[in-house]
Protein backbone atom coordinates (compact mmCIF):
# COMPACT_ATOMS: atom_id res chain seq x y z
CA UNK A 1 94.76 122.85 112.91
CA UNK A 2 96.53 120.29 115.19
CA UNK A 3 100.22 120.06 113.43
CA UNK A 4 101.13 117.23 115.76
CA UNK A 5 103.47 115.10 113.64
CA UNK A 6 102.31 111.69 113.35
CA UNK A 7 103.52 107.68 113.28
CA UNK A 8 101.42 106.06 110.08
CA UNK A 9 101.25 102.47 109.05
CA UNK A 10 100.35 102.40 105.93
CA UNK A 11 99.44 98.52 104.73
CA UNK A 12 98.29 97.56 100.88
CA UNK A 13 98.28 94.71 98.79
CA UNK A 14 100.36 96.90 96.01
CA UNK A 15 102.43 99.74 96.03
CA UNK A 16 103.35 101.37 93.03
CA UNK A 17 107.30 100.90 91.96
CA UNK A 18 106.77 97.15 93.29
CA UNK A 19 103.47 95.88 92.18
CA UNK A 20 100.63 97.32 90.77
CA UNK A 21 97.17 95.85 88.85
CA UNK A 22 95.42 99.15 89.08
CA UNK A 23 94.71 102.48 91.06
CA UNK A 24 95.33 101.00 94.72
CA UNK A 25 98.95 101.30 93.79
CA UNK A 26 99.51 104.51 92.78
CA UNK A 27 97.38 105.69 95.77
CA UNK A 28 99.73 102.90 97.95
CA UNK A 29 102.91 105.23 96.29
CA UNK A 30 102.00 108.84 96.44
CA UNK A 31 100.15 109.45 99.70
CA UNK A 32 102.61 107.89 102.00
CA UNK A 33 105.13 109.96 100.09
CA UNK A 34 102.87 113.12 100.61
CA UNK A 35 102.54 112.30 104.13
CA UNK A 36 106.39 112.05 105.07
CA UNK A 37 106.95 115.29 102.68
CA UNK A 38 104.66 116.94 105.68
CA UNK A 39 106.83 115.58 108.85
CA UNK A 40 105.30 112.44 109.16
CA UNK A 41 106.60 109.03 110.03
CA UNK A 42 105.11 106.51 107.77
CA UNK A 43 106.14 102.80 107.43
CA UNK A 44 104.41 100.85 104.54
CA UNK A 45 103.70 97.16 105.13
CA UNK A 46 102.72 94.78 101.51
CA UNK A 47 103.51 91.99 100.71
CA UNK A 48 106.74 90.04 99.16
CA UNK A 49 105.36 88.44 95.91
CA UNK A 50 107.42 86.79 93.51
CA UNK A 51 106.93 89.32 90.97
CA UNK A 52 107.28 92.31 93.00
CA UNK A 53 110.06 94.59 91.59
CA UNK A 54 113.31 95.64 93.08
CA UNK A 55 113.18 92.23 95.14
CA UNK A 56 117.18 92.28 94.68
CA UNK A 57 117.19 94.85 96.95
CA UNK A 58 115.40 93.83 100.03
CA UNK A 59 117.41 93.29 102.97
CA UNK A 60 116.04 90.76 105.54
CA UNK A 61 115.20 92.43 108.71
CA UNK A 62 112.85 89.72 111.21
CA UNK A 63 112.51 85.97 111.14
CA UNK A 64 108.72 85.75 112.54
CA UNK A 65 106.20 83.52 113.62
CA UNK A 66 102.35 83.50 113.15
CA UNK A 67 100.88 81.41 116.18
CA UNK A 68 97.98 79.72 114.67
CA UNK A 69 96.24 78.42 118.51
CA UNK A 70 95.22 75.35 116.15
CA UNK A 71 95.75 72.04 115.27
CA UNK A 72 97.85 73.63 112.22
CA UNK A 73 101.57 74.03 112.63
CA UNK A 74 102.71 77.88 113.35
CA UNK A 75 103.44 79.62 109.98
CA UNK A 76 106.89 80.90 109.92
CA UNK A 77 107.86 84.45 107.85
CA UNK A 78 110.36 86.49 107.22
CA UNK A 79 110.50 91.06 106.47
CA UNK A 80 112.21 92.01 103.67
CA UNK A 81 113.52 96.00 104.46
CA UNK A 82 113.13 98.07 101.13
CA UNK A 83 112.64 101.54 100.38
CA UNK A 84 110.55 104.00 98.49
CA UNK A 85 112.35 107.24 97.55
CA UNK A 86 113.21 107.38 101.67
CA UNK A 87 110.10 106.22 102.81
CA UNK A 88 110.85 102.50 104.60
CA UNK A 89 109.01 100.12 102.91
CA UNK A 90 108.35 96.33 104.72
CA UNK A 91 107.47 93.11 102.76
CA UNK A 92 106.36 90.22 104.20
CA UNK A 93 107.72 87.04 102.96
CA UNK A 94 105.97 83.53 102.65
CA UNK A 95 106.44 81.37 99.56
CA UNK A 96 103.18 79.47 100.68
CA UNK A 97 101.43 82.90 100.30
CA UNK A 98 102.88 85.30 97.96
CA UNK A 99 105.48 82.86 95.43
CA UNK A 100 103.24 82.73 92.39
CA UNK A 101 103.27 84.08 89.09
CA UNK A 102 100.12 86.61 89.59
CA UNK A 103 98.62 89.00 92.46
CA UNK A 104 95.50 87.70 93.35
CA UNK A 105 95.41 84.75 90.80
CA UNK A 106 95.73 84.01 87.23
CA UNK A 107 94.31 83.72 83.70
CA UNK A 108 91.42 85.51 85.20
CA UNK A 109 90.47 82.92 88.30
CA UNK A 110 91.01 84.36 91.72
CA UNK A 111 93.41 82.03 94.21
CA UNK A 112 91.09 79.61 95.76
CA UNK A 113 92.78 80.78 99.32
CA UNK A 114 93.07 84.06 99.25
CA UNK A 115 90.79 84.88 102.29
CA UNK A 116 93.78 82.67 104.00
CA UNK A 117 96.23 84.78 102.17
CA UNK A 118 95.14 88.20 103.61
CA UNK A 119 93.96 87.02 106.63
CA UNK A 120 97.65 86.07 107.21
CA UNK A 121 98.87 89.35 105.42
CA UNK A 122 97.08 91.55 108.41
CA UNK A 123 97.78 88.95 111.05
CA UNK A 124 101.63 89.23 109.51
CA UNK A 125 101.70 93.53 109.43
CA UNK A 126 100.57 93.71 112.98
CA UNK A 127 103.04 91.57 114.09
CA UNK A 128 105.81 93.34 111.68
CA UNK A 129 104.43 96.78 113.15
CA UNK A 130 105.41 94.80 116.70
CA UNK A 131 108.62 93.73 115.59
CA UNK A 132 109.63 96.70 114.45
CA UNK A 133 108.69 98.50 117.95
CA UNK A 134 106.38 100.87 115.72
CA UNK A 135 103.66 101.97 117.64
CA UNK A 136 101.54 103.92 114.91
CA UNK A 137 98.94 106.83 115.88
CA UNK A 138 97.43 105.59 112.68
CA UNK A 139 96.90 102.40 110.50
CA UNK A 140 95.64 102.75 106.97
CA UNK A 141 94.28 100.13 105.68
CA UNK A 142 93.34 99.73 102.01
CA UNK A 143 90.40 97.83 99.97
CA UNK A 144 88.95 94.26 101.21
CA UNK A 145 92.76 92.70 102.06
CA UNK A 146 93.27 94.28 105.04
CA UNK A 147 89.84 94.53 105.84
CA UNK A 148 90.56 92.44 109.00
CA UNK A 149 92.98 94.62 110.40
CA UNK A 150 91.28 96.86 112.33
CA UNK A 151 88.80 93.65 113.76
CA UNK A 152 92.11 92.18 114.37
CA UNK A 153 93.52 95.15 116.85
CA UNK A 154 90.02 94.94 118.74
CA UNK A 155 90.22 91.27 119.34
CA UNK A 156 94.02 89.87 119.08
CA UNK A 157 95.66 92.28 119.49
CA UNK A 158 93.50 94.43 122.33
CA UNK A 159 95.85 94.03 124.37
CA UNK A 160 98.95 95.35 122.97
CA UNK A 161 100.21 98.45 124.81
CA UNK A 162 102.20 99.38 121.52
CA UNK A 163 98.32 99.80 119.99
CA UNK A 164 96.64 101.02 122.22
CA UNK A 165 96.64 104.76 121.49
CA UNK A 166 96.16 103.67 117.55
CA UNK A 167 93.40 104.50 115.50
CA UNK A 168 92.27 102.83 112.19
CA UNK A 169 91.45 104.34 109.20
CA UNK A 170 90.19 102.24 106.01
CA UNK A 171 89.98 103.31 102.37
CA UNK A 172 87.44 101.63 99.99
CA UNK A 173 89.38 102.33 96.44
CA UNK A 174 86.75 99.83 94.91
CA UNK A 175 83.92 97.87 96.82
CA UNK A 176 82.58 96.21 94.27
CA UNK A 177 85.53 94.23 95.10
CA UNK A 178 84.41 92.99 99.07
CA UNK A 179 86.61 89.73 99.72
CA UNK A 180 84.07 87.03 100.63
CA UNK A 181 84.71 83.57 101.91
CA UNK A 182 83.61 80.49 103.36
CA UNK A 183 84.93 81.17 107.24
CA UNK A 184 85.78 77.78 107.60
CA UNK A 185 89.00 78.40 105.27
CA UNK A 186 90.06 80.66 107.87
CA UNK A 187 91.11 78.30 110.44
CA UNK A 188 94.48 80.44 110.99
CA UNK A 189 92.22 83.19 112.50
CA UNK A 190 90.42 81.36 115.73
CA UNK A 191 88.74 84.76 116.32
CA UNK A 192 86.97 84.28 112.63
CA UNK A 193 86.67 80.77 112.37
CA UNK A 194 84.88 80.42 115.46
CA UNK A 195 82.66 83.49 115.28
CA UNK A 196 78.99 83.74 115.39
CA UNK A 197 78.79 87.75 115.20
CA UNK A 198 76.25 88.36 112.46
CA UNK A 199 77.92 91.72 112.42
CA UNK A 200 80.99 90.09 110.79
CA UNK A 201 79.73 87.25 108.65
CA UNK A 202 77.30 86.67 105.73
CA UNK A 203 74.26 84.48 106.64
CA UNK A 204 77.40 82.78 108.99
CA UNK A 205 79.20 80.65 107.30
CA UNK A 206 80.66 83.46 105.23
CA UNK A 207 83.05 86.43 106.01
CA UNK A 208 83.02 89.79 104.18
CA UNK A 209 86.63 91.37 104.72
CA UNK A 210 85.09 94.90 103.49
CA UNK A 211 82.54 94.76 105.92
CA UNK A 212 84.54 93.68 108.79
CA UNK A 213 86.72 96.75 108.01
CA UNK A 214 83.53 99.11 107.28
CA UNK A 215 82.19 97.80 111.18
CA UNK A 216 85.58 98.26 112.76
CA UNK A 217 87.42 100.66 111.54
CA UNK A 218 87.90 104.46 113.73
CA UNK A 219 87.27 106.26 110.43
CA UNK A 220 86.33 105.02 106.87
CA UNK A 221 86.70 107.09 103.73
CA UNK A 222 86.86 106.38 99.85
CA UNK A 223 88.22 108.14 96.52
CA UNK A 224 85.78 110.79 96.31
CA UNK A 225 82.75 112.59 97.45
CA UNK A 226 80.62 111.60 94.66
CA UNK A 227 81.37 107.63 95.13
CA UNK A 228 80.31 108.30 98.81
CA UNK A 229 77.46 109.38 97.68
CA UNK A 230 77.04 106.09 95.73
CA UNK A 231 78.31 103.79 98.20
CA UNK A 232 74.97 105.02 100.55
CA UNK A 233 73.36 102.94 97.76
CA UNK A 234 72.49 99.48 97.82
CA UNK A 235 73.67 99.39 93.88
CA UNK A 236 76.10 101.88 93.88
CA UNK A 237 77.73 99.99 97.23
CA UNK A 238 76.80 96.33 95.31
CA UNK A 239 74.78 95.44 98.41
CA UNK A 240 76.59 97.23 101.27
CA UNK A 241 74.89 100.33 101.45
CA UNK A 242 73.51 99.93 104.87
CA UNK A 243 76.86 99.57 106.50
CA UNK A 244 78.37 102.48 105.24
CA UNK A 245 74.71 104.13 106.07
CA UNK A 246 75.28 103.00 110.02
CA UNK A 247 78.88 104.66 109.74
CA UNK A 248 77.63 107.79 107.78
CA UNK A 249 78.97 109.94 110.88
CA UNK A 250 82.72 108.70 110.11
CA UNK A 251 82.58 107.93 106.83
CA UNK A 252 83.91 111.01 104.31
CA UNK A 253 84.06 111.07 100.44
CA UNK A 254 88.24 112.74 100.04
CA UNK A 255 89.18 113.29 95.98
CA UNK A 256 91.92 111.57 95.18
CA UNK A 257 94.73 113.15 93.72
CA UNK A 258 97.08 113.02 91.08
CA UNK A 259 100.93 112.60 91.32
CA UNK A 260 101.86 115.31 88.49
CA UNK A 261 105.38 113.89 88.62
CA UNK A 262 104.73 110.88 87.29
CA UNK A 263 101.06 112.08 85.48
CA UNK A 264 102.01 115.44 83.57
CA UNK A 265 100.71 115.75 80.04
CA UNK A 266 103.85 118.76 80.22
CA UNK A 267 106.58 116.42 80.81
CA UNK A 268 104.92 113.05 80.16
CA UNK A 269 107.31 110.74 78.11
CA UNK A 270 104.66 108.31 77.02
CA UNK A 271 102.77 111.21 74.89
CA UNK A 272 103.96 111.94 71.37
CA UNK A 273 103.16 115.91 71.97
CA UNK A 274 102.89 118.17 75.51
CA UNK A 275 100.16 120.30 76.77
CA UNK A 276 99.41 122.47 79.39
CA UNK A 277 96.18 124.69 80.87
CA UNK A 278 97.55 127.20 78.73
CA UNK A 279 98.09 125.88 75.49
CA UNK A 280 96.18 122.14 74.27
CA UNK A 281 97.07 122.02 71.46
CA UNK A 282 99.17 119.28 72.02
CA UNK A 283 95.94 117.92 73.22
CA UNK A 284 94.42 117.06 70.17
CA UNK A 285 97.62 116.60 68.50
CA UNK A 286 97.70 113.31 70.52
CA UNK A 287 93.65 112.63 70.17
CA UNK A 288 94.33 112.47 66.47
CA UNK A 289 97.36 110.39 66.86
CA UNK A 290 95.90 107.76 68.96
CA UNK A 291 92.67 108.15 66.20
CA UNK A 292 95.59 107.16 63.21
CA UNK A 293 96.79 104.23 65.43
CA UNK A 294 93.43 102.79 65.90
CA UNK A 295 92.25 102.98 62.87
């Protein structure tokens, strides 16, 4: 097995211990910790929203630009330096984007621009990643919003000599969840906007960040074998079976795992009894509690 010790980016729209609306985040905490408990370098890249936690602590690090190449004004953004239990973690700041009171929207309704949103949030990590003189062997991307990312390093940022040895990797947590929009709200992106690649859009007036990501990335993986198995279905995939299909040669199934320090029915503090392989009784101490509650 090649030990070679490794530079990865890691970018997600949550991290756990800063933001979080479901399983993206705990994966977004654990495995970059995992990784730098095994000698690697690993930078994480999300971004700076209003609610994210332990913003008291960031320290800003770059004053950026995003060149649009339109008729729109360049977007100006800052990094704000934090850190996960030693791992450096990098936010990017734009009140435009990322100062509201929810994620991805609110009382249930998605933002109307959030293909603009994370189009700029990859744009914004590669050019963090630059910044930062980080030249990754590896970029992880997670789930539809950095779906452009690796489409990105082919086209924008080709080339780069600080990418040019770096591979993609993209993780489908979820795909019902495929980030589709009209590509004519992407003006930031010229290589989008102006595209006719049927491999990238939807019937060509749309964009499907997923499926970008599926097409370009080096490798592509998801949260277990059995939901690869699904995903090389046109239900189980909801409709993008025959992408994954074309990429069946890099695409892997991996189980994902459980952080035990944070998950352990021994030690749990949100359980009113422990349990443990050897002894459950504790088990179905708490099956009947939760039974007393709800009833």
């Amino acid at each position: 097995m090649d030990s070679k010790k490794l530079k990865i980016l890691f970018i997600s729209s949550e991290v756990e211990g800063f933001s979080k609306t479901g399983g993206l985040a705990d994966v977004a905490k654990a495995l970059p910790l995992e990784l730098r408990n095994m000698g690697h370098e690993v930078v994480i890249i999300t971004p700076f929203y209003r609610t994210l936690e332990h913003r008291e602590t960031a320290k800003q690090v770059h004053q950026l630009h995003l060149k649009t190449d339109t008729a729109r004004p360049d977007i100006p953004f800052s990094v704000q330096a934090l850190s996960l239990d030693g791992v450096k973690v990098l936010a990017i700041d734009n009140a435009h984007y990322f100062d509201r009171s929810g994620l991805y929207g609110e009382e249930n309704n998605a933002y109307a621009d959030n293909g603009e949103r994370f189009a700029f949030f990859g744009i914004a990590a590669l050019l963090t990643a630059l910044a930062e003189d980080f030249s990754p062997d590896i970029i992880h991307c997670n789930d539809w919003h950095t779906g452009l990312v690796p489409y990105l390093l082919k086209t924008r940022f080709h080339n780069y000599s600080q990418f040019s040895e770096t591979k993609t990797v993209l993780t489908s947590h979820n795909s019902a969840y495929q980030g589709i929009f009209e590509k004519s709200l992407l003006s930031l992106i010229p290589e989008v906007s102006s595209c006719m690649d049927d491999r990238v859009l939807e019937s060509y007036s749309y964009i499907n960040f997923l499926k970008v990501g599926v097409i370009y990335a080096d490798k592509i993986n998801t949260v277990s074998p059995n939901y690869a198995s699904e995903l090389l279905t046109p239900l189980g995939s909801h409709g993008m079976s025959d992408h994954f299909i074309e990429r069946i040669h890099d695409f892997e199934g991996i189980l994902n795992g459980c952080d035990y320090n944070d998950w352990s029915p021994e030690t749990d503090k949100l359980i009113p009894y422990h349990f443990d392989s050897n002894d459950l009784s504790g088990k179905e101490k708490c099956k009947k509690h939760c039974r007393r509650k709800l009833d």
